[in-house]
C-alpha atoms as a PDB file:
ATOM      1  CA  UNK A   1      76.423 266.381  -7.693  1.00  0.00           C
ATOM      2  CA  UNK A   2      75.548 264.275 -10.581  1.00  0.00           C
ATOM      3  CA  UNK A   3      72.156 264.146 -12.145  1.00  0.00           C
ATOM      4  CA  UNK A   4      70.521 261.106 -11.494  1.00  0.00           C
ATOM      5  CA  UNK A   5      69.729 259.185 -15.189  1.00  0.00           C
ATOM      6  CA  UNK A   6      65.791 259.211 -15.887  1.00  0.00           C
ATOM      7  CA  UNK A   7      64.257 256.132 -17.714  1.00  0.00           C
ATOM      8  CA  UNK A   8      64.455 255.548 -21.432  1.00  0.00           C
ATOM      9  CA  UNK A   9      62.019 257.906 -23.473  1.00  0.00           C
ATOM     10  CA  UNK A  10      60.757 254.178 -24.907  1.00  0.00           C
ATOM     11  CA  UNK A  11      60.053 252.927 -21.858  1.00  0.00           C
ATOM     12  CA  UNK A  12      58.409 256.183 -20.586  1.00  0.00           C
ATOM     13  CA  UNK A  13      55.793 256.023 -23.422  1.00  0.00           C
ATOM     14  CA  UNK A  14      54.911 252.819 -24.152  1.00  0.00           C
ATOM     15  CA  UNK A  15      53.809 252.671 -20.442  1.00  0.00           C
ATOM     16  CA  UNK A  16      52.156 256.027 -20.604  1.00  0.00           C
ATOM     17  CA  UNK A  17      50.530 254.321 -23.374  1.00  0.00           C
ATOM     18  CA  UNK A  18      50.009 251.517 -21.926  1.00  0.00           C
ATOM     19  CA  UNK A  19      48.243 252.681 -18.456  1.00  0.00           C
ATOM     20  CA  UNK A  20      46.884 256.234 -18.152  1.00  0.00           C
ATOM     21  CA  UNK A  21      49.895 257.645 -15.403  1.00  0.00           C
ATOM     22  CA  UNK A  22      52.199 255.068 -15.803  1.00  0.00           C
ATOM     23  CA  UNK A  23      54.802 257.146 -17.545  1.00  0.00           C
ATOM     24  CA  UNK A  24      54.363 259.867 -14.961  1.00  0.00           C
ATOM     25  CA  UNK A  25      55.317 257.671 -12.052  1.00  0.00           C
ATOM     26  CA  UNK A  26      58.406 256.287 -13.858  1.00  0.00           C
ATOM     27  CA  UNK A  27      59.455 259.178 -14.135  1.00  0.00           C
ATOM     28  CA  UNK A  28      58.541 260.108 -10.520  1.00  0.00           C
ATOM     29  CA  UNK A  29      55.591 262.113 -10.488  1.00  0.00           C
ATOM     30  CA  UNK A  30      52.955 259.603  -8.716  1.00  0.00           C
ATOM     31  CA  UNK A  31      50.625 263.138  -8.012  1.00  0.00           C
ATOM     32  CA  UNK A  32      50.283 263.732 -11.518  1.00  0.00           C
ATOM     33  CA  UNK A  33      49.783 259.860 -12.411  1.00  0.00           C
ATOM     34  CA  UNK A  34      47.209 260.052  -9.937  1.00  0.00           C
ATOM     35  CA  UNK A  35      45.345 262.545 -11.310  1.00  0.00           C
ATOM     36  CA  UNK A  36      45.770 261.315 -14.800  1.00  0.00           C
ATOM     37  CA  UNK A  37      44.847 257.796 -13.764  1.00  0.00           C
ATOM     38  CA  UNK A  38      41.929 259.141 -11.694  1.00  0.00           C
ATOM     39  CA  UNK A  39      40.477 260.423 -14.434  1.00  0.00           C
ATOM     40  CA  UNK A  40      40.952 259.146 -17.715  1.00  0.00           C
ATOM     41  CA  UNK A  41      39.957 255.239 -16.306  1.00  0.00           C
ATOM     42  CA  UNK A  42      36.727 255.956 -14.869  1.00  0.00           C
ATOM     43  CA  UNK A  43      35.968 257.640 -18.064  1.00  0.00           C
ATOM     44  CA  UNK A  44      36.790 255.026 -20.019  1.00  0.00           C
ATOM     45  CA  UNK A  45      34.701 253.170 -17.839  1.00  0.00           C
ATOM     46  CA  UNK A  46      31.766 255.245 -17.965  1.00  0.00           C
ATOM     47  CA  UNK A  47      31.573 255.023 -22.007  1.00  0.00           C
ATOM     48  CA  UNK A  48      31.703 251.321 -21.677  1.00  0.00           C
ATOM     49  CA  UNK A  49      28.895 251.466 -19.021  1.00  0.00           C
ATOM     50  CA  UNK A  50      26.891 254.140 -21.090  1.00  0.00           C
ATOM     51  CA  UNK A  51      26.728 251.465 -24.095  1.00  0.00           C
ATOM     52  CA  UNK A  52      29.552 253.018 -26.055  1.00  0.00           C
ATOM     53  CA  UNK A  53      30.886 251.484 -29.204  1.00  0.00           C
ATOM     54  CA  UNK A  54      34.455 249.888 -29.508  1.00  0.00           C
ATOM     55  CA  UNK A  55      35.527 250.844 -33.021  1.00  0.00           C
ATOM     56  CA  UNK A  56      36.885 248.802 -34.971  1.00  0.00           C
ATOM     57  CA  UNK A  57      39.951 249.461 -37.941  1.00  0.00           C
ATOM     58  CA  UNK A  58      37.771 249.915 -41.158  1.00  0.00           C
ATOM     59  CA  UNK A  59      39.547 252.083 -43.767  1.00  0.00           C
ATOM     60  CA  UNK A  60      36.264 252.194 -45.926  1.00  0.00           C
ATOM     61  CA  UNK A  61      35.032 254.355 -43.455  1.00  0.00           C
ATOM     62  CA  UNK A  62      37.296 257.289 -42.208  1.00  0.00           C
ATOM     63  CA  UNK A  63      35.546 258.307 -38.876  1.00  0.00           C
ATOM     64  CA  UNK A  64      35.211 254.839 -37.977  1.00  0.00           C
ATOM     65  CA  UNK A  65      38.550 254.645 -38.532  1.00  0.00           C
ATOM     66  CA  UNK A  66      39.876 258.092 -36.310  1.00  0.00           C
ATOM     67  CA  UNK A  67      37.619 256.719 -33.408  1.00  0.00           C
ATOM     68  CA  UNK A  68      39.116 253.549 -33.430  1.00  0.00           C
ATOM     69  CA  UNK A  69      42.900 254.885 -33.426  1.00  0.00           C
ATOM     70  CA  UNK A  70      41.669 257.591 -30.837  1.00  0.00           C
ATOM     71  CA  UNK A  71      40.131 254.261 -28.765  1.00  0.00           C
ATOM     72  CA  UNK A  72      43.267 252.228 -29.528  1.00  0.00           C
ATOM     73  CA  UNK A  73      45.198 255.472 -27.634  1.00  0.00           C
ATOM     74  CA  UNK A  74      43.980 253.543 -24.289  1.00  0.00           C
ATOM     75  CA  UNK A  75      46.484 251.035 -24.475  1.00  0.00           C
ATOM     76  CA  UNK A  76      45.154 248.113 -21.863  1.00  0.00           C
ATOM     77  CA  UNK A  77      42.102 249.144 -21.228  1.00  0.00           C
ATOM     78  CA  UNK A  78      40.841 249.019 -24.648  1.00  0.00           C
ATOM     79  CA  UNK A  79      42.542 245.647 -24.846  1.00  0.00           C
ATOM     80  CA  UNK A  80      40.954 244.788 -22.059  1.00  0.00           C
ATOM     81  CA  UNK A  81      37.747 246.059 -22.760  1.00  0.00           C
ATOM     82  CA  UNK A  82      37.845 243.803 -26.318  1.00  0.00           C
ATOM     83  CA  UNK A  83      39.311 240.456 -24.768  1.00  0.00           C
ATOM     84  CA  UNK A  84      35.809 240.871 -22.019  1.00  0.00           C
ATOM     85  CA  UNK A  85      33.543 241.116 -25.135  1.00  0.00           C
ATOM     86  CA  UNK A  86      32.486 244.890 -23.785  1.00  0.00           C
ATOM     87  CA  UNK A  87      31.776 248.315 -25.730  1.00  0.00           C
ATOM     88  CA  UNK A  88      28.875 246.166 -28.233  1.00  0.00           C
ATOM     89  CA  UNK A  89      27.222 249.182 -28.521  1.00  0.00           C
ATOM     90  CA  UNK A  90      23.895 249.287 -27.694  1.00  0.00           C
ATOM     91  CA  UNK A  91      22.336 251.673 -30.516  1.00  0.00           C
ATOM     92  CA  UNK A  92      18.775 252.069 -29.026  1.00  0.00           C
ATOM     93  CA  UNK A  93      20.781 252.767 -25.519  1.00  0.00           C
ATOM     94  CA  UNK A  94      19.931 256.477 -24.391  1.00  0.00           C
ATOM     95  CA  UNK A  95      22.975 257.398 -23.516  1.00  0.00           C
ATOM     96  CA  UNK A  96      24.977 255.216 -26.344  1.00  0.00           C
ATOM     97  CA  UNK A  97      26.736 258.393 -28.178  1.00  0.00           C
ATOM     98  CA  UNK A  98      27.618 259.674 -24.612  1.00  0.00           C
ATOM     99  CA  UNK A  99      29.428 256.609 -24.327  1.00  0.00           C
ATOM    100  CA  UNK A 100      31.268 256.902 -27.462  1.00  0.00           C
ATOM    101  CA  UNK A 101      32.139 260.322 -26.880  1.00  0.00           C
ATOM    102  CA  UNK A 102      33.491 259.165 -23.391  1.00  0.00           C
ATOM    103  CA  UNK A 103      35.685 256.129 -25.212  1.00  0.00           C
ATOM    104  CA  UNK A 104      37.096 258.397 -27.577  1.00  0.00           C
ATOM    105  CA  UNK A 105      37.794 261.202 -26.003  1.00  0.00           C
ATOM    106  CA  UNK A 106      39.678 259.484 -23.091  1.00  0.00           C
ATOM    107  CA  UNK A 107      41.958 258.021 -25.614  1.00  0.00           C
ATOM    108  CA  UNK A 108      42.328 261.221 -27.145  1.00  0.00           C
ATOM    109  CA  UNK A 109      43.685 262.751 -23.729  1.00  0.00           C
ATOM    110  CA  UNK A 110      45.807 259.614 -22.924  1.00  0.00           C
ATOM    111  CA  UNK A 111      47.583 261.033 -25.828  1.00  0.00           C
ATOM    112  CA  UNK A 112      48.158 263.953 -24.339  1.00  0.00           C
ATOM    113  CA  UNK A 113      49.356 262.471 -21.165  1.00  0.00           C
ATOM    114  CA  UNK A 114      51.960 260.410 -23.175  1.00  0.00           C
ATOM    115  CA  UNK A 115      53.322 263.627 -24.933  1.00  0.00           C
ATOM    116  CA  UNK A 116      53.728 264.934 -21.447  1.00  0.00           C
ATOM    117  CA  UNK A 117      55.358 262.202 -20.546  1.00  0.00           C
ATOM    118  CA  UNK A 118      57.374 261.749 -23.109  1.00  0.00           C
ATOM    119  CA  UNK A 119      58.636 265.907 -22.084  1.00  0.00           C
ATOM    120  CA  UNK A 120      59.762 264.861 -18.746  1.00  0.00           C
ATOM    121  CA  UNK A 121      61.664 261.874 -19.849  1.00  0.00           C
ATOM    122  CA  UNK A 122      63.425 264.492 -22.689  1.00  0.00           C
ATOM    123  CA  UNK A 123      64.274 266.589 -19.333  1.00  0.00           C
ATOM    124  CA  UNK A 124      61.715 269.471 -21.140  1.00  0.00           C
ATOM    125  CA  UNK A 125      59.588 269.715 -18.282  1.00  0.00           C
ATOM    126  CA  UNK A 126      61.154 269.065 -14.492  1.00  0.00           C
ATOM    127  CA  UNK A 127      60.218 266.476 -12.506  1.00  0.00           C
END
């Protein structure tokens, strides 16, 4: 019986990247995508509603910098997040480094997700 051919490795993480779960569901694991998707949006979500920063690219500053490629790890939601004018930062907020803790860190564990993804596609992990 031959082994039906999984999507491109490419493809597989640039939509991981793209969309929390993506990946996972082209490559046919929609319970996993869930999970992935159920989480790492609303957290997103939460750091933009706590009055979390969106970081921008500043080399000067190297912290600035790692939260902004950790941010950037989002894909469309932190696209999406800029084009709406959200993640300001509101300084005096109370629960402003709460929200940049939740910003970064979900882009820090979509990164995760797309290496996982990225191990089904390579037929490393079964699907």
């Amino acid at each position: 019986m031959p082994v039906p051919e999984r999507p491109s490795l490419a493809l597989t993480c640039g939509l991981a990247w793209l969309c929390p779960g993506a990946g996972h569901v082209l490559q046919g694991q929609s319970g996993k995508a869930l999970v992935f998707a159920g989480a790492l949006l609303p957290m997103y979500a939460l750091g933009l509603w706590f009055g979390g920063r969106l970081f921008p690219f500043e080399g000067g500053e190297p912290l600035v910098l790692l939260a902004g490629v950790a941010q950037w790890m989002m894909g469309a939601p932190r696209l999406l997040a800029a084009v709406a004018g959200a993640g300001g930062g509101d300084v005096v907020a109370v629960a402003y480094e709460y929200g940049n803790t939740f910003l970064i860190v979900s882009g820090l564990l979509n990164a995760l997700v797309v290496l996982d993804a990225s191990d089904v596609a390579r037929g490393r992990k079964p699907v």
